[in-house]
N, C-alpha and C. Protein backbone atom coordinates (compact mmCIF):
# COMPACT_ATOMS: atom_id res chain seq x y z
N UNK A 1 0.88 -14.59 16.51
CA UNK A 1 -0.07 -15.57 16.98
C UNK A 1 -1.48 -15.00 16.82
N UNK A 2 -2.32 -15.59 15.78
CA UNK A 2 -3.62 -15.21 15.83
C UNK A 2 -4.18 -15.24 17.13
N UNK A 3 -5.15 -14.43 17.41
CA UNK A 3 -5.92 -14.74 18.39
C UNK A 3 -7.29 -15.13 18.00
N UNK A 4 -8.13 -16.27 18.85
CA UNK A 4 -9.11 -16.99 18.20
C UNK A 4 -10.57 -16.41 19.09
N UNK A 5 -10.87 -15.49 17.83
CA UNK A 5 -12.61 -14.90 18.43
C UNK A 5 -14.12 -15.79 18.15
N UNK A 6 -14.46 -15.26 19.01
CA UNK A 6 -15.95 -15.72 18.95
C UNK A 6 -16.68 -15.02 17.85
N UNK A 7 -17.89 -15.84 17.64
CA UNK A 7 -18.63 -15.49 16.43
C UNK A 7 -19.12 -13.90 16.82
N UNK A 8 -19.57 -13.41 18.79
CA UNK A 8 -20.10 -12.18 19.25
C UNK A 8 -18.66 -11.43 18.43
N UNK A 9 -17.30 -11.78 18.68
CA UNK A 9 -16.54 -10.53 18.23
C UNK A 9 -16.30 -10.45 17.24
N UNK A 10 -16.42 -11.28 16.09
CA UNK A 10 -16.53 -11.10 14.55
C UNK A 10 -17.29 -10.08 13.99
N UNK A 11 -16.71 -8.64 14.55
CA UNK A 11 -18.33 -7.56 14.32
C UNK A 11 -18.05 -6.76 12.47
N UNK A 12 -19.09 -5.65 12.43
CA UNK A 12 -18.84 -4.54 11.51
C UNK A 12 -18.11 -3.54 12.47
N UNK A 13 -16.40 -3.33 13.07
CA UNK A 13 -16.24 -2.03 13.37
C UNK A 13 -16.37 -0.92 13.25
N UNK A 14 -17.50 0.32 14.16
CA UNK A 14 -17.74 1.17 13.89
C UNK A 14 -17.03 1.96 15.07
N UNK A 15 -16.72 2.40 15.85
CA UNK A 15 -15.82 2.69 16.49
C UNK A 15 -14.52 2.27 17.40
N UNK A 16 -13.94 2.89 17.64
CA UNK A 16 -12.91 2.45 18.73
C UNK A 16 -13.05 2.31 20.14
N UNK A 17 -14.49 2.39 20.88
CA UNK A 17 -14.89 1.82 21.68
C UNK A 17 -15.20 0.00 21.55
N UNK A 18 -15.44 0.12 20.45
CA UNK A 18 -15.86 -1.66 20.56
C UNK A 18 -14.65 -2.85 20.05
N UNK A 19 -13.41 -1.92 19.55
CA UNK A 19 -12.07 -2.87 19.57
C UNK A 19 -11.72 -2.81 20.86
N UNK A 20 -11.70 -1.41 21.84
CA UNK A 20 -11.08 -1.79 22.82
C UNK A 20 -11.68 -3.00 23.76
N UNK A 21 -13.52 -3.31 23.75
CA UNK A 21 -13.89 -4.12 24.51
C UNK A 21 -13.83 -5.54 24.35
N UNK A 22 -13.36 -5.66 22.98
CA UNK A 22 -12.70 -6.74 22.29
C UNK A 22 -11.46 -7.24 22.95
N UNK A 23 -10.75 -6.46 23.09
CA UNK A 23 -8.93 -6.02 23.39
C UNK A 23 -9.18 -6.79 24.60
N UNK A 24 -10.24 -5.65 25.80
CA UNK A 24 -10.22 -6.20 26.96
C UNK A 24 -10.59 -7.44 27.21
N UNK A 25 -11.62 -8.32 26.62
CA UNK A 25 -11.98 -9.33 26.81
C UNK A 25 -10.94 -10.77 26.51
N UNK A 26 -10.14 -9.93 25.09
CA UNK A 26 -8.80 -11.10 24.98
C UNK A 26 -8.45 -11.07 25.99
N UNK A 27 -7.53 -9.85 26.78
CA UNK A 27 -6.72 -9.74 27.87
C UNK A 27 -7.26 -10.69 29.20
N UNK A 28 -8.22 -10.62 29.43
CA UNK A 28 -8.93 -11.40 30.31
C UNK A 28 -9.28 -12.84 29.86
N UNK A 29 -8.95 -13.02 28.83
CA UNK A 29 -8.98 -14.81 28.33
C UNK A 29 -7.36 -15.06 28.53
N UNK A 30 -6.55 -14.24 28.62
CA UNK A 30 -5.25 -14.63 28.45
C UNK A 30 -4.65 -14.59 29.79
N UNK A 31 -5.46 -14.92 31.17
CA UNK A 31 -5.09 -14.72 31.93
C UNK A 31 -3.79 -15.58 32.67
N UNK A 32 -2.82 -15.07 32.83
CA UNK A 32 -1.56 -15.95 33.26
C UNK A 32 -0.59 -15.60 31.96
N UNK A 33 -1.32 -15.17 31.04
CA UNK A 33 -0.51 -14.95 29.69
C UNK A 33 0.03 -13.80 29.78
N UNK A 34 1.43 -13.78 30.56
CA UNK A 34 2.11 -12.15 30.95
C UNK A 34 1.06 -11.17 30.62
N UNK A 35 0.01 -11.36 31.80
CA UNK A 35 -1.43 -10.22 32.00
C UNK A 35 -0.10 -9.01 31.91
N UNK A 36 1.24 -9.09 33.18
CA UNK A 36 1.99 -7.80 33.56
C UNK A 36 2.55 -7.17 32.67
N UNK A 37 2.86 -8.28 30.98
CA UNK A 37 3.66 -7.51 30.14
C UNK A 37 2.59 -6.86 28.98
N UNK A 38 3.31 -5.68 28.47
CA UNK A 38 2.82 -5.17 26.95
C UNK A 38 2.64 -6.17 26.46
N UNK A 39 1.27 -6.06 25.31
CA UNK A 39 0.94 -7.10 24.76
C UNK A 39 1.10 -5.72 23.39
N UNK A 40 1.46 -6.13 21.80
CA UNK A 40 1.29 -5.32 21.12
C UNK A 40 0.31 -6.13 19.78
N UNK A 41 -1.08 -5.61 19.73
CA UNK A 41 -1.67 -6.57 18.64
C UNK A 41 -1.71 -5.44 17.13
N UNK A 42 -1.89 -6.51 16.08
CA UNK A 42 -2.75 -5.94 14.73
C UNK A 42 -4.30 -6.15 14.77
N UNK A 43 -4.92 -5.42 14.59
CA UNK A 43 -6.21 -5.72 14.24
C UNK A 43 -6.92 -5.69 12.95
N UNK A 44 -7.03 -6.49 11.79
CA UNK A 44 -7.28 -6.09 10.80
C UNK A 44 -9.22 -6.52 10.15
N UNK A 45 -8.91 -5.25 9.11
CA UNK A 45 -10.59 -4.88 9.15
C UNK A 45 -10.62 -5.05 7.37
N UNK A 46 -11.75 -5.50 7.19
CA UNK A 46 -11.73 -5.70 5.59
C UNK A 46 -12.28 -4.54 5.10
N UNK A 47 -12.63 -4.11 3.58
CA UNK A 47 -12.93 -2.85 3.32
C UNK A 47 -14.56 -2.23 3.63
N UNK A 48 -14.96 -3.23 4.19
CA UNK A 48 -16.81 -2.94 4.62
C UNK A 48 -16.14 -2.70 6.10
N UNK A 49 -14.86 -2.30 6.68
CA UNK A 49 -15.08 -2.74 8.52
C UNK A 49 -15.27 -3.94 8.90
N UNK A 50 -15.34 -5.04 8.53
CA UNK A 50 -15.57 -6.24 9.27
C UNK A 50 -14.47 -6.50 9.63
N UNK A 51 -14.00 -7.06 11.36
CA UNK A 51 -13.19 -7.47 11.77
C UNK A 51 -12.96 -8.90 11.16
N UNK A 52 -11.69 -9.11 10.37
CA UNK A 52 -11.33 -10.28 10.17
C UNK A 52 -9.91 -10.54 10.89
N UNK A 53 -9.32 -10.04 12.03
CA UNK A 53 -7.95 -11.10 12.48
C UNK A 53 -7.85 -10.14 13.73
N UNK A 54 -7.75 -10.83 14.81
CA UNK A 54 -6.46 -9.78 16.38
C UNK A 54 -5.49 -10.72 16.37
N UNK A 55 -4.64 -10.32 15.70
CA UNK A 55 -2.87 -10.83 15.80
C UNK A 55 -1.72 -10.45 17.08
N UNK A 56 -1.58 -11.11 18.04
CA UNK A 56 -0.82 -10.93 18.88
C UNK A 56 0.48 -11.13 18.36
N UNK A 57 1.48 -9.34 17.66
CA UNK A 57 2.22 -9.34 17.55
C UNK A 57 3.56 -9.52 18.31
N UNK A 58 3.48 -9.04 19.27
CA UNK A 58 4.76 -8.79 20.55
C UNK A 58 3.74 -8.78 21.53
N UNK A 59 4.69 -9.83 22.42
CA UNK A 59 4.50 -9.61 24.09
C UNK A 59 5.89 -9.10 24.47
N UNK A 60 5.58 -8.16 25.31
CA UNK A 60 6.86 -7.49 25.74
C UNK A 60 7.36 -7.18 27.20
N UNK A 61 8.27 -6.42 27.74
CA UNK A 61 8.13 -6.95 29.18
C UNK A 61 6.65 -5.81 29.97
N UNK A 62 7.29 -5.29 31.01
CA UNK A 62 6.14 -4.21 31.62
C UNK A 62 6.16 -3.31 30.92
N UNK A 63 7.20 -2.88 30.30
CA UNK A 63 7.17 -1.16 29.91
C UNK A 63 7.25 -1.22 28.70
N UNK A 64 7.46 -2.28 27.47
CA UNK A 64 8.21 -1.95 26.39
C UNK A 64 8.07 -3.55 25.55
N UNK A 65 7.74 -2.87 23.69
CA UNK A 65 7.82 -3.94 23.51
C UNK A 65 8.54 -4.03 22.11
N UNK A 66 9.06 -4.49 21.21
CA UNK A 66 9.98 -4.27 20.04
C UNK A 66 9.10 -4.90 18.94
N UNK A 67 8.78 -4.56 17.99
CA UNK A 67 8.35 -4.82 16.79
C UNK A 67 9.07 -4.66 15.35
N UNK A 68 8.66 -5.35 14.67
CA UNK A 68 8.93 -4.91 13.13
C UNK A 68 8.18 -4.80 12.28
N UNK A 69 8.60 -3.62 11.30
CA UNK A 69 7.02 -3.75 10.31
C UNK A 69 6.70 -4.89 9.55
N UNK A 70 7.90 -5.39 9.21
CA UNK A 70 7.48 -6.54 8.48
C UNK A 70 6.70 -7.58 9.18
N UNK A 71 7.38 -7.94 10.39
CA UNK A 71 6.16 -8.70 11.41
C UNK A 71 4.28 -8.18 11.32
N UNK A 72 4.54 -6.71 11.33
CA UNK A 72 3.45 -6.27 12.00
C UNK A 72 2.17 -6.51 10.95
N UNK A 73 2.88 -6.47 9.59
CA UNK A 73 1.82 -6.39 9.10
C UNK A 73 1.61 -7.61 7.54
N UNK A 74 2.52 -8.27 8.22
CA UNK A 74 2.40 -9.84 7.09
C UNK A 74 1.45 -10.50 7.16
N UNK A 75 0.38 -10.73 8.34
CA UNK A 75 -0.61 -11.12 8.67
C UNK A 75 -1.63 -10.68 7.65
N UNK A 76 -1.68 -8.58 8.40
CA UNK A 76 -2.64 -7.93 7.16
C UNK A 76 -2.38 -8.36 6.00
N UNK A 77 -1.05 -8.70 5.52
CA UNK A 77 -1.29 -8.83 4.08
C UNK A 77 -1.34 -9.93 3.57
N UNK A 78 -1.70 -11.01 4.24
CA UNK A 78 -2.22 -12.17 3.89
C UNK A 78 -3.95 -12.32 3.96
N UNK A 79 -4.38 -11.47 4.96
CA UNK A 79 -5.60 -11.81 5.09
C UNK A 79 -6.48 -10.77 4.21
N UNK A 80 -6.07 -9.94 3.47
CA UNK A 80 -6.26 -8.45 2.28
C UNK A 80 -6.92 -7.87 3.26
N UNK A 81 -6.07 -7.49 4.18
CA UNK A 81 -6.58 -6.38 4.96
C UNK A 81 -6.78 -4.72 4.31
N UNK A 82 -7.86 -4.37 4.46
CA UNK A 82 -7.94 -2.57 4.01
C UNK A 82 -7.51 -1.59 4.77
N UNK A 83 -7.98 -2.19 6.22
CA UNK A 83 -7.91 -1.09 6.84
C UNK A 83 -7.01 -2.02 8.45
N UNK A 84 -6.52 -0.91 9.26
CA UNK A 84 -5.76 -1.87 10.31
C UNK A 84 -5.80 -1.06 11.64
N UNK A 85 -5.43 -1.43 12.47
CA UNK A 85 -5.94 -0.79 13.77
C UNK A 85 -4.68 -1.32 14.83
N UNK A 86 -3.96 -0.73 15.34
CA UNK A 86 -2.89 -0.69 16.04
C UNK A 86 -2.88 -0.69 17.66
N UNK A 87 -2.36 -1.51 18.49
CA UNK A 87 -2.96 -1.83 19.86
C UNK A 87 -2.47 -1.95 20.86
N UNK A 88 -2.28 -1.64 21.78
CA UNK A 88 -1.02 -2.39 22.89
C UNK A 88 -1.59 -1.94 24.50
N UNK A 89 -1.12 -2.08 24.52
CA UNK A 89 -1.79 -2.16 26.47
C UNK A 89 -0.36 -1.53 27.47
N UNK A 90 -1.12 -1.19 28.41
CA UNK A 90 -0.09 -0.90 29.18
C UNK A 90 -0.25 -1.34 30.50
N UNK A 91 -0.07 -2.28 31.23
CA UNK A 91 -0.25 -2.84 32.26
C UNK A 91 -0.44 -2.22 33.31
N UNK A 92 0.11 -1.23 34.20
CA UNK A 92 0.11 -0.48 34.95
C UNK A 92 -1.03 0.69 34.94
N UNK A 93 -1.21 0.94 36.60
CA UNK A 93 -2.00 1.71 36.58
C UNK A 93 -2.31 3.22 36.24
N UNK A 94 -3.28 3.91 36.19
CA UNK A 94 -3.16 5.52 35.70
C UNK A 94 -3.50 5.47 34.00
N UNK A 95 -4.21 6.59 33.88
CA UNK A 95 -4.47 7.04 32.54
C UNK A 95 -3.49 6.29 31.25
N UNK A 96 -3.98 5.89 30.48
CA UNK A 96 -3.96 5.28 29.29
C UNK A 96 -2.87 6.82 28.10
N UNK A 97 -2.48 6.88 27.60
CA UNK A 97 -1.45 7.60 26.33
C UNK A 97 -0.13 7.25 26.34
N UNK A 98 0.11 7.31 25.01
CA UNK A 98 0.96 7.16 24.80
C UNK A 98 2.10 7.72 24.54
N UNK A 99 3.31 6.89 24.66
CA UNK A 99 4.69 7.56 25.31
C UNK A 99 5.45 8.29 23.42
N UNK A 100 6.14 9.33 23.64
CA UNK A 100 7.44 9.34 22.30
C UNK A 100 7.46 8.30 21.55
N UNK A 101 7.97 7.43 22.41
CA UNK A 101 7.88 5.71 21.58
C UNK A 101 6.74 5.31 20.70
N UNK A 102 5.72 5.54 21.19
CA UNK A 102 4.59 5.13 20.91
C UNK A 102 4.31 5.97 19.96
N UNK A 103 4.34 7.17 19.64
CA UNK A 103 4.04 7.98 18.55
C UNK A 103 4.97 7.98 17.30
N UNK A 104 6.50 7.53 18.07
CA UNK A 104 7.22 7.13 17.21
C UNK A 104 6.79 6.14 15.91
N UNK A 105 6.52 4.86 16.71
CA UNK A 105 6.29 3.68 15.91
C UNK A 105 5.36 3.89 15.06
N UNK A 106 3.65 4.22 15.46
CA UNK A 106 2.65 4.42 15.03
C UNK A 106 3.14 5.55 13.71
N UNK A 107 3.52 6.07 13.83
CA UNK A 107 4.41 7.43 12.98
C UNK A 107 4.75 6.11 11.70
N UNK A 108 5.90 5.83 11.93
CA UNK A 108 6.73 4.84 11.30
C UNK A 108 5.81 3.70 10.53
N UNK A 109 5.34 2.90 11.07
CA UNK A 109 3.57 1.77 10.91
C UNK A 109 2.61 2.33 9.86
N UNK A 110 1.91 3.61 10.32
CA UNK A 110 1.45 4.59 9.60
C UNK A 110 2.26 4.66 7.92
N UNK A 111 3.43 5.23 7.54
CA UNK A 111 3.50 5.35 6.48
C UNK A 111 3.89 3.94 5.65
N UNK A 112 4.50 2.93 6.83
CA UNK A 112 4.49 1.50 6.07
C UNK A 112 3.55 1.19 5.91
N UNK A 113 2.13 1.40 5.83
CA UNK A 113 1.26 0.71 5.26
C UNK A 113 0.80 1.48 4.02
N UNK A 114 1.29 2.48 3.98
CA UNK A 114 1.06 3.07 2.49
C UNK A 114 1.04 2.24 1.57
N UNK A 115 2.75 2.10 1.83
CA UNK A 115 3.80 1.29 0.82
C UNK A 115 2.60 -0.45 0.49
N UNK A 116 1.77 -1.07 1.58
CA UNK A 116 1.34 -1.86 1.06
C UNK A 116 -0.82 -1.80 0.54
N UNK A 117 -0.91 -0.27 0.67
CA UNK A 117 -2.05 -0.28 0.22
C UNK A 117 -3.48 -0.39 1.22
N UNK A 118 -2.76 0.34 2.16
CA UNK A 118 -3.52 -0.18 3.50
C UNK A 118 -3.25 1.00 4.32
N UNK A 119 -4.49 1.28 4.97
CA UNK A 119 -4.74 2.87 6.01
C UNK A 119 -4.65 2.01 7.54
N UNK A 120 -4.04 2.80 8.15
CA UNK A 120 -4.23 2.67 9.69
C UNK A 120 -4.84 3.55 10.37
N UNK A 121 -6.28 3.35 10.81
CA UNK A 121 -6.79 4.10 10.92
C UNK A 121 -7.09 4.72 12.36
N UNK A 122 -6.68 3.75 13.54
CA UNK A 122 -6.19 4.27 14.69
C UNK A 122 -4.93 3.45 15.18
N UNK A 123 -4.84 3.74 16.68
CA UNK A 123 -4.15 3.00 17.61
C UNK A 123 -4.07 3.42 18.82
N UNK A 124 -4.78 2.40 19.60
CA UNK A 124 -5.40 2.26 20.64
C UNK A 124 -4.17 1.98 21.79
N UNK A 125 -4.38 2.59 23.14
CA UNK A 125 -3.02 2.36 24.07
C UNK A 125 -4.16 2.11 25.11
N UNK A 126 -4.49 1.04 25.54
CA UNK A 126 -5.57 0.42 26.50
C UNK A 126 -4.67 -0.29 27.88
N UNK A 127 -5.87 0.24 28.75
CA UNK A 127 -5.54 -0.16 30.37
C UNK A 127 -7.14 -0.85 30.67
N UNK A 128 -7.07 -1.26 31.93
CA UNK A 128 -8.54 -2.39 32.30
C UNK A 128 -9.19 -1.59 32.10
N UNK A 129 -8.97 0.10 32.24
CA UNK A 129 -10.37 0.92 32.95
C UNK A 129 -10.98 1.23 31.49
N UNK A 130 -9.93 2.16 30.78
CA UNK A 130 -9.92 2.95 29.56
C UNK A 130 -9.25 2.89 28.15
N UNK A 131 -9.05 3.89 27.47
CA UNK A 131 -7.80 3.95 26.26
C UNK A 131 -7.71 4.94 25.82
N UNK A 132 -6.85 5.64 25.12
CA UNK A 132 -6.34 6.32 24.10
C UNK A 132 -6.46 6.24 23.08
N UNK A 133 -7.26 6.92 21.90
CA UNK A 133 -7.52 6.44 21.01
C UNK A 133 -6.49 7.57 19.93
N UNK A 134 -5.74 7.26 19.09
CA UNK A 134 -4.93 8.65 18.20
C UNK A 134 -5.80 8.94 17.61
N UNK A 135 -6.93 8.47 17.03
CA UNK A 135 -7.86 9.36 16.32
C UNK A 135 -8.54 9.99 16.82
N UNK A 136 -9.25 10.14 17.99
CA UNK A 136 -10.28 10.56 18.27
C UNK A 136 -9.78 11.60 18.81
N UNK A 137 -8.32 11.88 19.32
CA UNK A 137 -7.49 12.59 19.93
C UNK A 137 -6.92 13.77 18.87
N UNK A 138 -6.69 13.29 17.56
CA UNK A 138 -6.26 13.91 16.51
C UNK A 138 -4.70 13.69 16.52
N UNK A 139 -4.11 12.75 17.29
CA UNK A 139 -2.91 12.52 17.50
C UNK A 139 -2.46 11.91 15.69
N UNK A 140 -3.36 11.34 15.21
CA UNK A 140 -2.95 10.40 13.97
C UNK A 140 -3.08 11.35 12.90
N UNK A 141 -3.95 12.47 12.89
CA UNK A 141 -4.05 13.31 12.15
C UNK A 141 -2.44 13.99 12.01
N UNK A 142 -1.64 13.97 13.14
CA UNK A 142 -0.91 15.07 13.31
C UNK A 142 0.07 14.12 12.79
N UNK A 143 0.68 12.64 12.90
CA UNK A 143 1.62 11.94 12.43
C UNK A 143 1.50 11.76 10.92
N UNK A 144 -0.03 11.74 10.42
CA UNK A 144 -0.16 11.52 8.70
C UNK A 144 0.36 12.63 8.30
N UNK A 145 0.45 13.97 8.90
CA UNK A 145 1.46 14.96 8.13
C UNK A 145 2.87 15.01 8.27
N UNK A 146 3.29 14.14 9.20
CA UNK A 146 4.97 13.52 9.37
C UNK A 146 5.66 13.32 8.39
N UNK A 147 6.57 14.10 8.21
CA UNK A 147 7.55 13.66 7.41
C UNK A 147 8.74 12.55 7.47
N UNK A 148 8.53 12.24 8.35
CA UNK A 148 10.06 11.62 9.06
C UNK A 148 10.44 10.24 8.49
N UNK A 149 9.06 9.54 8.67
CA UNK A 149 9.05 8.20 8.11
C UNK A 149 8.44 8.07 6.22
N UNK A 150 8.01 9.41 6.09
CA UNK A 150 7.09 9.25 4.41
C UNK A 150 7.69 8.52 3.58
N UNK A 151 7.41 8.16 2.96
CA UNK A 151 7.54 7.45 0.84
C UNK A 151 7.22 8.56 0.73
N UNK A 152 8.53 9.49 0.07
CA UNK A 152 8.19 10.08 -0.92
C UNK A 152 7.69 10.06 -2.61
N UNK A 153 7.98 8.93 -2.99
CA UNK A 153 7.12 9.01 -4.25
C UNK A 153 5.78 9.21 -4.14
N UNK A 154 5.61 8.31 -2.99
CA UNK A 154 4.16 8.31 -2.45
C UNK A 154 3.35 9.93 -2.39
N UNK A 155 4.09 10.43 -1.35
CA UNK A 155 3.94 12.13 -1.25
C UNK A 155 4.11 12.66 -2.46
N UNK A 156 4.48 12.31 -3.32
CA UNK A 156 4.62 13.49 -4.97
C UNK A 156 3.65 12.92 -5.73
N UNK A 157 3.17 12.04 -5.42
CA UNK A 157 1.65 11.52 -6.12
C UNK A 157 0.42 12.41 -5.38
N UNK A 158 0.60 12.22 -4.03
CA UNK A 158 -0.55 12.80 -3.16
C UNK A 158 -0.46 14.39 -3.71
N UNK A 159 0.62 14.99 -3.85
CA UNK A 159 0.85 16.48 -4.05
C UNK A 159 0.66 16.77 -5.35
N UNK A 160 0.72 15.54 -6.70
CA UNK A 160 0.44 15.73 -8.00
C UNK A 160 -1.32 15.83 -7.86
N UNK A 161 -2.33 14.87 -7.24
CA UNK A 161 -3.48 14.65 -6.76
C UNK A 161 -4.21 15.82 -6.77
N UNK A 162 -3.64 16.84 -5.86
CA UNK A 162 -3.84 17.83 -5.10
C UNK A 162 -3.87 18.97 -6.29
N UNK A 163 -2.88 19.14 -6.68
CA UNK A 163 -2.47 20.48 -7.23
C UNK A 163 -3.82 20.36 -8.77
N UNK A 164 -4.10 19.15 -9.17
CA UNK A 164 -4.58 18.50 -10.15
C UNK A 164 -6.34 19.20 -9.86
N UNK A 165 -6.57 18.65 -8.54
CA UNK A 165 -8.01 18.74 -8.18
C UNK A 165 -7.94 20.82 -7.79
N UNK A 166 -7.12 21.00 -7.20
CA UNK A 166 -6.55 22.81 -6.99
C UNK A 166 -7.00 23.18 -8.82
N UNK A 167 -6.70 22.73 -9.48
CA UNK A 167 -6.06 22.89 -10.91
C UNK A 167 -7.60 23.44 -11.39
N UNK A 168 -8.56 22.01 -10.99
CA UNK A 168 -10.04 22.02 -12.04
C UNK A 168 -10.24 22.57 -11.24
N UNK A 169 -10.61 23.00 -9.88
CA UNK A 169 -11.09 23.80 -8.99
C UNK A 169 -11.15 25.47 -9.70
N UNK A 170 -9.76 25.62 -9.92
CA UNK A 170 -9.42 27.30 -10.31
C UNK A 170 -10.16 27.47 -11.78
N UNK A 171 -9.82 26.26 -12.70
CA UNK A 171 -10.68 26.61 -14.09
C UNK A 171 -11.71 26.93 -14.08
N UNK A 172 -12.21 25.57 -12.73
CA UNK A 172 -14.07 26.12 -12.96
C UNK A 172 -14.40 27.70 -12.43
N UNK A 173 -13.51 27.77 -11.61
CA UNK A 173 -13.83 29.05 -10.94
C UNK A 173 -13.82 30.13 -12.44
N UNK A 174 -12.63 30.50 -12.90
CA UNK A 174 -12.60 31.12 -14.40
C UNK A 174 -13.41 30.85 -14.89
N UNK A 175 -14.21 29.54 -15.45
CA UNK A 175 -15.32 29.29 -16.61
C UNK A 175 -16.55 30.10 -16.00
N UNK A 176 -16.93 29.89 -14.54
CA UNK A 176 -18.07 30.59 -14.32
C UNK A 176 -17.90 31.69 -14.24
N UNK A 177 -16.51 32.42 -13.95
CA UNK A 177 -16.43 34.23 -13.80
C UNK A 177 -16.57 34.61 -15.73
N UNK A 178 -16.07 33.61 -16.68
CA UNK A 178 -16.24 33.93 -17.53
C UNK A 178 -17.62 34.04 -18.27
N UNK A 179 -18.28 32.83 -17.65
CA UNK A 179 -19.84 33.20 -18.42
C UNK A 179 -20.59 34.16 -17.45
N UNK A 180 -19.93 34.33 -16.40
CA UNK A 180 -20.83 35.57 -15.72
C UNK A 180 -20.57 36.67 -16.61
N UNK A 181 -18.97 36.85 -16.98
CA UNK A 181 -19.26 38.32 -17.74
C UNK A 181 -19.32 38.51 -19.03
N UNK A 182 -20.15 37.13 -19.92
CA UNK A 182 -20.67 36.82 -20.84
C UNK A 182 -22.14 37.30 -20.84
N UNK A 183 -22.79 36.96 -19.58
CA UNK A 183 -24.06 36.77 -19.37
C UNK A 183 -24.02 38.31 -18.71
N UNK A 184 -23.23 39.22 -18.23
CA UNK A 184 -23.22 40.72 -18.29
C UNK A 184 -23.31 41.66 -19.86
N UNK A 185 -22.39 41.01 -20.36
CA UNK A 185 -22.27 42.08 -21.62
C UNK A 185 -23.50 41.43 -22.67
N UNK A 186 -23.80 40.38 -22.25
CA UNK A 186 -25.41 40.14 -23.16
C UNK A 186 -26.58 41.10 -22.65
N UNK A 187 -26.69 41.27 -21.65
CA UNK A 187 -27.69 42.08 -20.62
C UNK A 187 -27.41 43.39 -21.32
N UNK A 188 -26.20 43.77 -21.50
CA UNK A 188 -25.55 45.43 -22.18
C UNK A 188 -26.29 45.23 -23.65
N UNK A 189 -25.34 44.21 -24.31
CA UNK A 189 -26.23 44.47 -25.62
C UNK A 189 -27.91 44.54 -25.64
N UNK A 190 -28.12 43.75 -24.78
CA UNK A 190 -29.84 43.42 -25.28
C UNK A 190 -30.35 45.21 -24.94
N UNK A 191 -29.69 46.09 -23.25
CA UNK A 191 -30.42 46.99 -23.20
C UNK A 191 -29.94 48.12 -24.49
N UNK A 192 -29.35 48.03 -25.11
CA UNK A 192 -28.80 49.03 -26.13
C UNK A 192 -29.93 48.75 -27.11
């Protein structure tokens, strides 16, 4: 279910402070709208950051909510989403992070959007007060090196990438040790 924003929240996203005040302000339009259960949204961002969609994927009960990737991100890929932003709330009171579960999925989410050409670039676990952000935390840093859920073809491209840019890196390094000791034994001849 799309959710329908105002022209104020149609922004350029530059941090994850200003989805969550977004987040909160849905939550508070949706009042009576199981405020008590997990709500789990997509947020998708075009390749300048402009928010174009908050998709209310799963409402779930208090503690828990079930998704699929294919749900999660058919939306993004109708609307050519670039970039996507991952969301859910936790009703209850006390500090905002997220559970195993939660790192699970995001884990899992994370490398399905490879497969369609699309970065997730946080995911936010929001309460009235605060949130959790995996990036800012370095939590997302630590799942993009996950193996559990990867495309590996995907990974033997990234590692062909790598070894490639390693590759011209080391030549250049050789070409300049080589004209350095070009530009030595010229210095020899000239003093002879």
């Amino acid at each position: 279910m799309e959710v329908q924003l105002t022209k104020e929240e149609k922004i350029k996203v530059s941090n994850s402070r200003e989805v969550y005040q977004i987040l909160i302000k849905i939550l508070d339009r949706e009042e009576g709208l199981g405020i008590n259960q997990e709500h789990f949204w997509l947020i998708g961002l075009s390749e300048d950051y402009m928010l174009l969609f908050v998709e209310l994927i799963a409402l779930g009960t208090g503690n828990r909510f079930i998704v699929d990737p294919r749900e999660v991100f058919y939306m993004a890929v109708h609307k050519n989403s670039m970039y996507v932003i991952l969301a859910h709330n936790h009703p209850g009171e006390g500090p905002p992070g997220p559970s195993g579960a939660d790192e699970d999925l995001t884990d899992q989410l994370l490398h399905a959007a490879e497969l369609l050409n699309m970065e997730v670039i946080d995911h936010l676990v929001i309460t009235k007060d605060s949130f959790y952000s995996f990036t800012l935390t370095g939590t997302l840093s630590k799942l993009e090196q996950s193996k559990k859920y990867a495309v590996y073809f995907i990974e033997e491209e990234k590692l062909l990438k790598k070894g490639k840019e390693e590759g011209v890196a080391i030549g250049e390094i050789k070409g300049i040790k080589k004209a350095e000791k070009k530009a030595r034994l010229e210095k020899i001849e000239i003093a002879k």
